[in-house]
N, C-alpha and C. Protein backbone atom coordinates (compact mmCIF):
# COMPACT_ATOMS: atom_id res chain seq x y z
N UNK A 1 -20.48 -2.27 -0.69
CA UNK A 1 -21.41 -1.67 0.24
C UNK A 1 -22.74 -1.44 -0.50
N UNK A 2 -23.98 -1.83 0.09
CA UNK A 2 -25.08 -1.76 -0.45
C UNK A 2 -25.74 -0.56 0.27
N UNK A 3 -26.96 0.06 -0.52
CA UNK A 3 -28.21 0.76 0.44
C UNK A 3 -27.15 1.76 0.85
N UNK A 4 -25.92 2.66 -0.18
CA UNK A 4 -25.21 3.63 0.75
C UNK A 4 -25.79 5.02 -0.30
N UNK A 5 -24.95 5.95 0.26
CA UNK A 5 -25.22 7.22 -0.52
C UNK A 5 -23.82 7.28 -1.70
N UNK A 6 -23.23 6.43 -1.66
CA UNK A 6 -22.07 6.34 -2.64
C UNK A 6 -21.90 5.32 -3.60
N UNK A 7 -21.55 4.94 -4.57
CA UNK A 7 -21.29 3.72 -4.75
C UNK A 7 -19.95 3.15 -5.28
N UNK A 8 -19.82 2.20 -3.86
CA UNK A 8 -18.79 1.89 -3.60
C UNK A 8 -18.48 0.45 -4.27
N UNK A 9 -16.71 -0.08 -4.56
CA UNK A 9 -16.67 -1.17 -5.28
C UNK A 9 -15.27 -1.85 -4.12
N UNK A 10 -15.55 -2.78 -3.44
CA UNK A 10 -14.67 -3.57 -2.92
C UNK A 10 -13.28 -3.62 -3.69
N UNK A 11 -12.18 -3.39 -2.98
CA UNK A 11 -10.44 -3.51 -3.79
C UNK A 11 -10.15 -4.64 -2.59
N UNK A 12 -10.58 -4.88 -1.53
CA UNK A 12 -9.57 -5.73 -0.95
C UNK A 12 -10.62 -6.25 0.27
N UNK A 13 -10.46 -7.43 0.72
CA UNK A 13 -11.13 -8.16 1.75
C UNK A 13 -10.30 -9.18 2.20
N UNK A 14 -9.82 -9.40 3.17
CA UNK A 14 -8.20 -10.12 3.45
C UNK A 14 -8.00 -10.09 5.07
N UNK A 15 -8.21 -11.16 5.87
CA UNK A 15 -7.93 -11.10 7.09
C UNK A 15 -8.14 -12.86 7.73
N UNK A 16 -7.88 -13.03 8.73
CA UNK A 16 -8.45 -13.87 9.41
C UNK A 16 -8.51 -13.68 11.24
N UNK A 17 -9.30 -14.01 11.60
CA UNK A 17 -9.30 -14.02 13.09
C UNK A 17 -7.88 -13.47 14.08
N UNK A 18 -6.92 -14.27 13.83
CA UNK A 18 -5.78 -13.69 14.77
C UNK A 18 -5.08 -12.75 14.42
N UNK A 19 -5.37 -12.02 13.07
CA UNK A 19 -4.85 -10.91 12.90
C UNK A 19 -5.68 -9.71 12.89
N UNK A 20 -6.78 -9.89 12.44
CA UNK A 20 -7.96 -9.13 12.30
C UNK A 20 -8.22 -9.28 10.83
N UNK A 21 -9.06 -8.26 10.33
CA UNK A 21 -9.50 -8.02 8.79
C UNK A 21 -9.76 -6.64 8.24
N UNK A 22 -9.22 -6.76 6.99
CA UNK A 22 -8.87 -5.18 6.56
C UNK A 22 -10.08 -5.66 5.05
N UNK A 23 -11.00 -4.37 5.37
CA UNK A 23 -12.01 -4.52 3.92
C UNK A 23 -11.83 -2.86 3.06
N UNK A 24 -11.29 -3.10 1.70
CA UNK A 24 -10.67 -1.61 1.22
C UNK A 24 -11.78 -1.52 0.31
N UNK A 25 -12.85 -0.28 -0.09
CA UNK A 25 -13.64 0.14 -0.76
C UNK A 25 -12.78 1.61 -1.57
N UNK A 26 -13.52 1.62 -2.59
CA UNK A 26 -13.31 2.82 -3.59
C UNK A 26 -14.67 3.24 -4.19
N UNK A 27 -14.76 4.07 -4.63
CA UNK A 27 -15.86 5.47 -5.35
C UNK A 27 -15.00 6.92 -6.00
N UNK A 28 -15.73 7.02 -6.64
CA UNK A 28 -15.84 8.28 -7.39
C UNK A 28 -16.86 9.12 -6.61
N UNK A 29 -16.52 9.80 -6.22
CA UNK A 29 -17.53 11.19 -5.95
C UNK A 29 -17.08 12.87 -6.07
N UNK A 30 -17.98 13.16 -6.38
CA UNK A 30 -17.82 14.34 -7.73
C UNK A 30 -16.97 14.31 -8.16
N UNK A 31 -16.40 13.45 -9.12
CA UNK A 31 -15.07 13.69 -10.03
C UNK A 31 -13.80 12.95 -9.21
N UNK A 32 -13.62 12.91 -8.06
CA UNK A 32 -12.73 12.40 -7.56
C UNK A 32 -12.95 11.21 -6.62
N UNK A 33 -11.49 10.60 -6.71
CA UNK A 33 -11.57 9.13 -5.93
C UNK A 33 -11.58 9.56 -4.17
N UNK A 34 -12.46 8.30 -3.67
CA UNK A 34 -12.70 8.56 -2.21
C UNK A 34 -11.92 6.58 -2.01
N UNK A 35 -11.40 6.45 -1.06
CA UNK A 35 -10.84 5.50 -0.85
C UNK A 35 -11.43 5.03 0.95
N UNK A 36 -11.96 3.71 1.30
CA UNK A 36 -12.39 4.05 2.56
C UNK A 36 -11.58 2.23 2.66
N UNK A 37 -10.99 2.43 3.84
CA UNK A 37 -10.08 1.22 4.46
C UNK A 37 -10.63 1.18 5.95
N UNK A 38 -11.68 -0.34 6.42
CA UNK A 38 -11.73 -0.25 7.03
C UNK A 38 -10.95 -1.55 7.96
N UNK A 39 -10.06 -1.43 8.96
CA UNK A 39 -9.72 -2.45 9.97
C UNK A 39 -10.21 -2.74 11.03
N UNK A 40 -10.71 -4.09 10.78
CA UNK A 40 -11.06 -4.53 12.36
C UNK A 40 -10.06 -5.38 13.00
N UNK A 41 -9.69 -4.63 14.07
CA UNK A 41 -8.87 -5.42 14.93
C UNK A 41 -9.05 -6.64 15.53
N UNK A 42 -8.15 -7.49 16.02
CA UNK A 42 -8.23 -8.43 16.11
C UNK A 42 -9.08 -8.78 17.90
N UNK A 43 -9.76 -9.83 18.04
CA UNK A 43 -10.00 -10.00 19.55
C UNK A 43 -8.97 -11.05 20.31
N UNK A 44 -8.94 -10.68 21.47
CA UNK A 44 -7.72 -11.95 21.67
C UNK A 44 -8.50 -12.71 23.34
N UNK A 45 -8.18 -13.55 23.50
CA UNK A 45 -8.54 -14.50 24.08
C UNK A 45 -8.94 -13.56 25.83
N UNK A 46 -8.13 -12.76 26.13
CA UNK A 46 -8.86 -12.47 27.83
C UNK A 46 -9.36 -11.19 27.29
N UNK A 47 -9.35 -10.41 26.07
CA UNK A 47 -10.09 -9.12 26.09
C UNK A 47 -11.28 -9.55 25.21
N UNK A 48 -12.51 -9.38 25.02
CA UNK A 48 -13.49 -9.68 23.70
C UNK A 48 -13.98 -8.43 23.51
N UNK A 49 -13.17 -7.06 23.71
CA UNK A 49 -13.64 -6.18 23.00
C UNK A 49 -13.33 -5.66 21.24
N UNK A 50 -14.54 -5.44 20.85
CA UNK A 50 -14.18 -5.42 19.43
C UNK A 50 -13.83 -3.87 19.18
N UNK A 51 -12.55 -3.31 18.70
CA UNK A 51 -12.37 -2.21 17.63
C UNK A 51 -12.19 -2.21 16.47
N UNK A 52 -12.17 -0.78 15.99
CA UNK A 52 -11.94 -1.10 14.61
C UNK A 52 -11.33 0.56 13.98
N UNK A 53 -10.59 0.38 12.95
CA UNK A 53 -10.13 1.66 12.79
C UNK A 53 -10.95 1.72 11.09
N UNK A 54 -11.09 3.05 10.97
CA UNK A 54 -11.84 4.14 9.47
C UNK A 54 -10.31 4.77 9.20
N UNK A 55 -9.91 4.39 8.05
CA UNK A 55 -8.71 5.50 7.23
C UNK A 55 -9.49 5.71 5.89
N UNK A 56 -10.19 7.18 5.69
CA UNK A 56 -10.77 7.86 4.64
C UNK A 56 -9.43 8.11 3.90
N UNK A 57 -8.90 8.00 2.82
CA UNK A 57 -7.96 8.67 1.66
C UNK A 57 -9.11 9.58 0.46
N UNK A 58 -9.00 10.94 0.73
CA UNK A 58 -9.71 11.80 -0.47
C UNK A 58 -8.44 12.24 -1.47
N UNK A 59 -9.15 12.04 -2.42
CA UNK A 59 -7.65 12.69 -3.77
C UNK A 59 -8.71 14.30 -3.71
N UNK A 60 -7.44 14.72 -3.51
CA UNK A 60 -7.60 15.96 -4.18
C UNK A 60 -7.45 17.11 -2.97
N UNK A 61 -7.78 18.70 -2.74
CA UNK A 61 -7.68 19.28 -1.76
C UNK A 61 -8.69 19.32 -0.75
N UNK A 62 -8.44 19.51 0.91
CA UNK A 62 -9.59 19.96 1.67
C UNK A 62 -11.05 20.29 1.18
N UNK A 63 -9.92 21.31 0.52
CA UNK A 63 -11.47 22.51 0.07
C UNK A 63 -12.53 21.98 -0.78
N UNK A 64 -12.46 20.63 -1.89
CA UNK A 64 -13.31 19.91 -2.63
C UNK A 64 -14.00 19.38 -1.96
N UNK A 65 -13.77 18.97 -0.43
CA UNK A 65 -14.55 17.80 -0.01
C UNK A 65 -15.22 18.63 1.15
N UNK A 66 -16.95 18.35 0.88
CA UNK A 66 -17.50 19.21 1.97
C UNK A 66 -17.89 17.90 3.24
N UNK A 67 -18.16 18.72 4.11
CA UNK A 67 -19.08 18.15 5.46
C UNK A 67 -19.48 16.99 5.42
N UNK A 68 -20.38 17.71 4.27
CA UNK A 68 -21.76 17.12 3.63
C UNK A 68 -21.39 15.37 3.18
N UNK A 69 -20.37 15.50 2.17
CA UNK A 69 -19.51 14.42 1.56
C UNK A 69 -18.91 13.18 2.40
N UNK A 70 -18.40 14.12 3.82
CA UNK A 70 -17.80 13.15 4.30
C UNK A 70 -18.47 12.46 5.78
N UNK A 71 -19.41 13.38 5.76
CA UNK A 71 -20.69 12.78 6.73
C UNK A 71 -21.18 11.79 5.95
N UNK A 72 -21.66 11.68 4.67
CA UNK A 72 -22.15 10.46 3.76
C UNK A 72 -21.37 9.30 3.94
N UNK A 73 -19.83 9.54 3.78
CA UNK A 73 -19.00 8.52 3.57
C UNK A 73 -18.89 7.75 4.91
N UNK A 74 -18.92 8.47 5.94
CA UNK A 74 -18.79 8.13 7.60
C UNK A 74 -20.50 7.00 7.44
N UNK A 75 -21.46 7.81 7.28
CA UNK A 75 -22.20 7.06 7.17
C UNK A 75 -22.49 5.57 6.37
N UNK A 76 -21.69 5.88 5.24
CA UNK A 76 -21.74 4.67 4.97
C UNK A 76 -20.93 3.59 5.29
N UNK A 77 -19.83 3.58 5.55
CA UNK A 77 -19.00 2.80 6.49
C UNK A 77 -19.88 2.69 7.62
N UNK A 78 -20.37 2.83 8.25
CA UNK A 78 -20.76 2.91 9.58
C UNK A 78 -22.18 1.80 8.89
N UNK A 79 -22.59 1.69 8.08
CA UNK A 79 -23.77 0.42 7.77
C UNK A 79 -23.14 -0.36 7.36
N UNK A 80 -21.60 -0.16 6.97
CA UNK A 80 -21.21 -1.61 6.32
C UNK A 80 -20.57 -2.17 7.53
N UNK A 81 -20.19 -1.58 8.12
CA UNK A 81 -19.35 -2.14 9.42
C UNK A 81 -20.72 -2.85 10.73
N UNK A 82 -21.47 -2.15 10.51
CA UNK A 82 -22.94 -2.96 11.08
C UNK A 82 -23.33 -4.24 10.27
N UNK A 83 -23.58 -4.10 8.86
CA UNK A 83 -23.70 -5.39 8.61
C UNK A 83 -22.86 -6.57 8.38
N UNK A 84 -21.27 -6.53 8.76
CA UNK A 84 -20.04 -7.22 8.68
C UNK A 84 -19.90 -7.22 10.02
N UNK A 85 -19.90 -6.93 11.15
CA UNK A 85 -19.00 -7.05 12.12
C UNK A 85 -19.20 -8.43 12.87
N UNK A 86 -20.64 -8.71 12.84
CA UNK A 86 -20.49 -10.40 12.64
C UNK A 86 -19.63 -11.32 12.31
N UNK A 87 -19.27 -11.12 11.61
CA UNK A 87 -18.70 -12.07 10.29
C UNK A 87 -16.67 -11.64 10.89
N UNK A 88 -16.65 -10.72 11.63
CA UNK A 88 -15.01 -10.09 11.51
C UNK A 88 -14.96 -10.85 12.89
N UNK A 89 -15.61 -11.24 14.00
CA UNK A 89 -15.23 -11.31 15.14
C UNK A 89 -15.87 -12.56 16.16
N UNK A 90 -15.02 -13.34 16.54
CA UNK A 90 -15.54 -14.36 17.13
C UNK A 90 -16.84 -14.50 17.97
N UNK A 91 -16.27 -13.53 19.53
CA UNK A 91 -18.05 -13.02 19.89
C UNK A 91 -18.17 -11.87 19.34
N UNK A 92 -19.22 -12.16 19.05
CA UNK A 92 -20.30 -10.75 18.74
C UNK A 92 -21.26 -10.34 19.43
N UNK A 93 -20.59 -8.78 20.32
CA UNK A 93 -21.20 -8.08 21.21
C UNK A 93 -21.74 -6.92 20.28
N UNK A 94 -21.62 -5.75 20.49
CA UNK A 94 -21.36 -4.90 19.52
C UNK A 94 -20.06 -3.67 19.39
N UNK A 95 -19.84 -3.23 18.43
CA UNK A 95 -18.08 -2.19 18.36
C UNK A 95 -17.93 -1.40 19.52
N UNK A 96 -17.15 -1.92 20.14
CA UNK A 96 -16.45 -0.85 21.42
C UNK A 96 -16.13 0.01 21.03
N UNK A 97 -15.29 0.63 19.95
CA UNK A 97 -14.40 1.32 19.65
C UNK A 97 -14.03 1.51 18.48
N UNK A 98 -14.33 2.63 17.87
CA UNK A 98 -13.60 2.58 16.10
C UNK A 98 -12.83 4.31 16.65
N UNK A 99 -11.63 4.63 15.99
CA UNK A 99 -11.42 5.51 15.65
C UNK A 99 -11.24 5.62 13.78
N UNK A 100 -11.30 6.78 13.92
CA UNK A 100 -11.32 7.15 12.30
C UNK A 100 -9.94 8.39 12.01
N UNK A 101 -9.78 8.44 10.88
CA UNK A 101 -8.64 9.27 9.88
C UNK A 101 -8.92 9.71 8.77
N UNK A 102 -8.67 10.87 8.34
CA UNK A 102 -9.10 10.90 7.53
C UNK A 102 -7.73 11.98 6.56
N UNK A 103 -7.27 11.38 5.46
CA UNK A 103 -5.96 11.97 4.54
C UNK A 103 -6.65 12.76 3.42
N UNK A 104 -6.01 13.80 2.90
CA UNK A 104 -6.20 14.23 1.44
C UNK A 104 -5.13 14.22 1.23
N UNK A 105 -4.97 13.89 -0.21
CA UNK A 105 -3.95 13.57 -0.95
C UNK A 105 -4.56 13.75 -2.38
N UNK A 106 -2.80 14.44 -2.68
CA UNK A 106 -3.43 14.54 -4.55
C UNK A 106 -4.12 14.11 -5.86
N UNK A 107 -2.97 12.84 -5.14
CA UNK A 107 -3.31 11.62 -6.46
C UNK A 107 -3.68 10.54 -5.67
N UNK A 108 -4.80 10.04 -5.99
CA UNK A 108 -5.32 8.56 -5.31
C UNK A 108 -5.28 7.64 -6.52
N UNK A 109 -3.85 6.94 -7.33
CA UNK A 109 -3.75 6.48 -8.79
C UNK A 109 -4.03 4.72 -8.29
N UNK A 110 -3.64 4.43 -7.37
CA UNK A 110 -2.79 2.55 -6.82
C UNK A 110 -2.56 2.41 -5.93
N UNK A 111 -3.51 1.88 -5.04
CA UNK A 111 -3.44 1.38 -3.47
C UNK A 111 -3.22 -0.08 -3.26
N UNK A 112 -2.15 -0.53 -3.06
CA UNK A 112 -2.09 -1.88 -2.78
C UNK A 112 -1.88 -1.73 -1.15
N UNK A 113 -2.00 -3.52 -1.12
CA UNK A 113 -1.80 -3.65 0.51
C UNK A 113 -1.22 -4.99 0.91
N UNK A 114 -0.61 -4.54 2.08
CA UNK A 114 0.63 -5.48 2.37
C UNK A 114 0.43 -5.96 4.08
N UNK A 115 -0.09 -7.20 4.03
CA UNK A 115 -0.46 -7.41 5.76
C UNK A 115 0.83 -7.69 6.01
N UNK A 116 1.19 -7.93 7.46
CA UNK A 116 2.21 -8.53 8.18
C UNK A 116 2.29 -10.08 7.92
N UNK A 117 1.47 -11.12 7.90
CA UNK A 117 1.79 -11.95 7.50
C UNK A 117 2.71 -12.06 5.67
N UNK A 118 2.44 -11.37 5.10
CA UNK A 118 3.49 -11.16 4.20
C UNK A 118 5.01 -10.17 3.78
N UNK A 119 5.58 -10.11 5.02
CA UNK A 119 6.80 -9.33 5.49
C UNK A 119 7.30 -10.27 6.74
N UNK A 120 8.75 -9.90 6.74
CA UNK A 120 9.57 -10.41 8.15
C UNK A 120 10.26 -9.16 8.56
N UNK A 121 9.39 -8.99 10.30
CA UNK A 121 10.36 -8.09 11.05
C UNK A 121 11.78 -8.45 10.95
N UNK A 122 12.73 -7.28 11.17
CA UNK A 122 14.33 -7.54 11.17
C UNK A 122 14.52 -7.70 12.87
């Protein structure tokens, strides 16, 4: 992510069209890891609306992470997802729909990720 208030370093960019695309960023801010996963859902042939889901992961407690912090972070997702959403979705209207999440958690040590194309339902 460029031009943000954080600075953020790409962990994962991995999708294609019929599934959608998942882009995973990381930062340090004040001392602790901020983890931002964003998914864009997929469009399918009679709907062309585009969503997309925000899962924030903060290490550490509530109480470390102000307003302030996570208004920045919202914000900056919110320019990277403007200047990508082109690129995630066949037509390009503009985002119908994002919801967002947001976790604290203790330890933010190893985030891997596992699409569905690499698993079999039972």
């Amino acid at each position: 992510m460029n031009d943000m208030n954080f600075k953020w370093s790409k962990v994962n960019d991995r999708g294609q069209y019929e599934n959608g695309f998942v882009d995973m960023f990381e930062a340090i801010i004040n001392d602790k890891k901020a983890v931002a996963i964003i998914t864009y859902l997929p469009q399918f042939e009679d709907k062309k609306d585009q969503n997309a889901l925000l899962t924030v992961l903060l290490e550490g407690d509530k109480i470390n992470w102000t307003k302030g912090n996570i208004k920045n972070i919202f914000y900056d997702v919110e320019n990277e997802i403007k200047n990508k959403e082109n690129l995630k979705y066949r037509v390009f209207n503009s985002l119908d729909y994002m919801m967002t999440q947001v976790f604290y958690m203790s330890k933010l040590e190893r985030i891997e990720y596992l699409s569905s194309s690499e698993h079999n339902f039972l």
